[in-house]
Protein backbone atom coordinates (compact mmCIF):
# COMPACT_ATOMS: atom_id res chain seq x y z
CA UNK A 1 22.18 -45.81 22.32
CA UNK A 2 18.89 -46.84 20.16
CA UNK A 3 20.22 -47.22 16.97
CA UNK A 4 16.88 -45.78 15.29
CA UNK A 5 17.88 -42.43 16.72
CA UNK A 6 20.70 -42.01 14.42
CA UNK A 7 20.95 -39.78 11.54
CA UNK A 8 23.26 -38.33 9.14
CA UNK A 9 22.46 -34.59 8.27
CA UNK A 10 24.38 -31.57 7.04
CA UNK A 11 25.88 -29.52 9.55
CA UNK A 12 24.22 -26.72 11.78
CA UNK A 13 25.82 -23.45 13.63
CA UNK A 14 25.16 -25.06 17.09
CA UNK A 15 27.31 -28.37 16.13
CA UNK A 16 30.11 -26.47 16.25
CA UNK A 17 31.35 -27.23 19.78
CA UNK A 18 30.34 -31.11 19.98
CA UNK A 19 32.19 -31.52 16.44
CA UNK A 20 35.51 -30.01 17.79
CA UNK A 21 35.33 -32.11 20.40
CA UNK A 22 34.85 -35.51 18.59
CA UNK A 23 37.68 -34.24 16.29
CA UNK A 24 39.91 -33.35 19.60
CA UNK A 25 39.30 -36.58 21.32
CA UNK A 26 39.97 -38.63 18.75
CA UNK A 27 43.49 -37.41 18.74
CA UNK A 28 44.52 -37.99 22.00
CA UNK A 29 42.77 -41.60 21.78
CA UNK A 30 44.76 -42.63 19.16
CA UNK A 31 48.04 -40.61 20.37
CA UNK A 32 47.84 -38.95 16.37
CA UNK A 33 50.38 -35.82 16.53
CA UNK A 34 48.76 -32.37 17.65
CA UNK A 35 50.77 -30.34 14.91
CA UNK A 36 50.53 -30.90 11.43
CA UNK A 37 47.06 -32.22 11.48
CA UNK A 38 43.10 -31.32 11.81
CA UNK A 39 43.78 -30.64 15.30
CA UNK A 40 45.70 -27.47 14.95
CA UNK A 41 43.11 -26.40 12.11
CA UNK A 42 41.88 -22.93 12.35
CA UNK A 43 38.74 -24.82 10.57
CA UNK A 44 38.29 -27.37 13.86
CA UNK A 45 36.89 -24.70 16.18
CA UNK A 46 34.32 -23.66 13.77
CA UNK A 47 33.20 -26.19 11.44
CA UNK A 48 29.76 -24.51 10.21
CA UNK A 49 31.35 -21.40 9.00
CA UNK A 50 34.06 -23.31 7.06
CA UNK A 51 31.68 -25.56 4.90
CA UNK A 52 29.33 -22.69 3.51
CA UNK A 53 30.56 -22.55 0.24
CA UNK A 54 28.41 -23.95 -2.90
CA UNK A 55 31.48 -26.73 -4.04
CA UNK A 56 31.99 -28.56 0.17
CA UNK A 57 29.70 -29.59 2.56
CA UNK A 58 30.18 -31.39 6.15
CA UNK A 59 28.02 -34.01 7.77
CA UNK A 60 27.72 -34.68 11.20
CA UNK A 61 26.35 -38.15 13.02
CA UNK A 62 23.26 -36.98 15.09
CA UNK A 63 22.42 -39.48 17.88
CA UNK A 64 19.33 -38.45 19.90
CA UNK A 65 20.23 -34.39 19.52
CA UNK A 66 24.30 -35.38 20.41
CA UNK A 67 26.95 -34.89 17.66
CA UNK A 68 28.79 -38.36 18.00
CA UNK A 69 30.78 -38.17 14.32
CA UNK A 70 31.59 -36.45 11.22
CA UNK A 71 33.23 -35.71 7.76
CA UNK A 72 33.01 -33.15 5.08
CA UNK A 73 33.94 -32.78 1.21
CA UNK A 74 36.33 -29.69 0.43
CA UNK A 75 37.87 -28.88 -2.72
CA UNK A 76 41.84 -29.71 -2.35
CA UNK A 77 43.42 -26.19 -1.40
CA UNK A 78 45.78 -25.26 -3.78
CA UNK A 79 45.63 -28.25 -6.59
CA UNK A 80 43.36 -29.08 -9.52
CA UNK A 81 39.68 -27.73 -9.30
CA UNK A 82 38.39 -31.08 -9.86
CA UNK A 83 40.00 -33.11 -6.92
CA UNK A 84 38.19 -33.01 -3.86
CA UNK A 85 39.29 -33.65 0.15
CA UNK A 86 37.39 -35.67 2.18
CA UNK A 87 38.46 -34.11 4.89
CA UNK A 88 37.57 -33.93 9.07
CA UNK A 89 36.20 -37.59 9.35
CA UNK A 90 36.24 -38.75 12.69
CA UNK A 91 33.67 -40.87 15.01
CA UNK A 92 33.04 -41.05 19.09
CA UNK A 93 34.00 -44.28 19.83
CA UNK A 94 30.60 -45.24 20.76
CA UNK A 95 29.29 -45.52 17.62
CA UNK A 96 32.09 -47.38 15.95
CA UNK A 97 32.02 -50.45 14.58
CA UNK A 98 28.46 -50.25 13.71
CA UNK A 99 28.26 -49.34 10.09
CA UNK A 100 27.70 -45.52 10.47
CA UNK A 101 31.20 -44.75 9.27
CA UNK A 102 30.74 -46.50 5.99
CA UNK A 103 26.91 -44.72 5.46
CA UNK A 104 29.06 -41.20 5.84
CA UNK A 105 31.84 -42.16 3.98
CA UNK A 106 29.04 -43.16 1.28
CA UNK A 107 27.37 -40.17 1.71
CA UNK A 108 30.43 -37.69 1.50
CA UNK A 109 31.61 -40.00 -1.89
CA UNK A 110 28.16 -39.35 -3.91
CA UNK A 111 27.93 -35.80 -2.48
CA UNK A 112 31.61 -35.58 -3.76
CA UNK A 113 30.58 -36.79 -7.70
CA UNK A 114 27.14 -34.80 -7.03
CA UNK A 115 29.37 -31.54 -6.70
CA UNK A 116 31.08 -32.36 -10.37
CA UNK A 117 34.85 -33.67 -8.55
CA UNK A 118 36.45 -36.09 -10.44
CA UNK A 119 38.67 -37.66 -7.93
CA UNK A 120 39.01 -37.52 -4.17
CA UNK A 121 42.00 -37.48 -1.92
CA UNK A 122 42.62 -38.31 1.77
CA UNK A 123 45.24 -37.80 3.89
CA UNK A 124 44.92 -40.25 7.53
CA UNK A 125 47.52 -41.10 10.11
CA UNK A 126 48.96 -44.48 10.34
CA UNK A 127 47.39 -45.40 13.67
CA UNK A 128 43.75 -44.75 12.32
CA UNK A 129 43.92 -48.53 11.00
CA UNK A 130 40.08 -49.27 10.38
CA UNK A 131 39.59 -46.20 8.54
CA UNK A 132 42.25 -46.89 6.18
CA UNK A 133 41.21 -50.61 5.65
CA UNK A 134 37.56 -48.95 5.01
CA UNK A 135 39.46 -46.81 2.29
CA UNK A 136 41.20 -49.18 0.55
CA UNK A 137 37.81 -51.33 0.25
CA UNK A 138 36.38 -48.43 -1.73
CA UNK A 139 38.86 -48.57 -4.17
CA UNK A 140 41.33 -45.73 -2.91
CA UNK A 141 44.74 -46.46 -3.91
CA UNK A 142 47.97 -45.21 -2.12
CA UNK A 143 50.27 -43.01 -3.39
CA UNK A 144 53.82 -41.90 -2.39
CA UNK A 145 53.28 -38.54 -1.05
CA UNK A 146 50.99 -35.58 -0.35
CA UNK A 147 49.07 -33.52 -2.78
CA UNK A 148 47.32 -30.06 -2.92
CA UNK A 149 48.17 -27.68 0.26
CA UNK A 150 46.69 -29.05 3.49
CA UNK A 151 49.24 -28.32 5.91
CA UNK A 152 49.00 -32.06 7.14
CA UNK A 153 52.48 -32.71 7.45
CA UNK A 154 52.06 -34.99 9.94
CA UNK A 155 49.78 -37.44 8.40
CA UNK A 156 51.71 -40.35 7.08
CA UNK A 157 49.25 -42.00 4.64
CA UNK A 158 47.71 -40.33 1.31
CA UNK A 159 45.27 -41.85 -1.13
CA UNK A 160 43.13 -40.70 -3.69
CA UNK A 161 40.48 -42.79 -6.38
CA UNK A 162 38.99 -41.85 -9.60
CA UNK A 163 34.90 -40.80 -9.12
């Protein structure tokens, strides 16, 4: 996959079905419970209608015209106004390892401050290792439990960092 064909941009109505599948995969990859987490989202089988609003946005990974990754910025549902989600951040495993993770982690963080948030959250899974070591090298610190509303009772590991 040429690398130069690679782009981060905001998400479109026709990503809809190669982002649920990305999001789907990964799951079953990483044996990540089906309950409890993104994968039973309502929000997973249509990811352009649920970032339209003027305080979240979703990027995907574009690799030659083929969604290969994503993650979005959401307020947190049901908690203060001013902490933000990133939220629905998962890669094909073809394009790990290669530094596009961090540029959309990057990207969701400034969009995140550029949206007026003051501090972000994220909820992982234990197994999703590499993503959590990328987390903690941004400065996200963990805390004891879960915050906001986000139905993600199976997720094991919450975090959260001061924009």
């Amino acid at each position: 996959m040429g690398i130069n064909n690679i782009i981060i941009r905001e998400i479109q109505p026709g990503d809809n079905q190669q982002i649920e599948q990305v999001i789907r995969d990964c799951f079953h990859e990483f044996k990540i419970p089906l309950e409890g987490t993104a994968y039973s989202d309502i929000e997973t089988t249509k990811m352009f209608e649920s970032y339209q609003n003027d305080n979240d946005v979703y990027f995907v990974i574009d690799a030659n015209g083929k969604v290969v990754g994503g993650g979005g910025v959401k307020p947190l549902k049901d908690f203060e106004t001013e902490v933000c989600e990133i939220q629905k951040m998962y890669f094909s495993p073809d394009i790990r390892g290669k530094g596009f993770g961090k540029q959309l982690f990057e990207t969701c963080l400034q969009s995140a401050k550029n949206l007026g948030y003051k501090q972000c959250y994220i909820e992982s899974a234990p197994q999703l290792k590499a993503a959590i070591h990328i987390y903690e090298s941004y400065g996200f610190k963990h805390i004891a439990g879960a915050l906001g509303n986000t139905g993600h009772y199976s997720c094991g590991v919450w975090m959260i960092k001061d924009l």
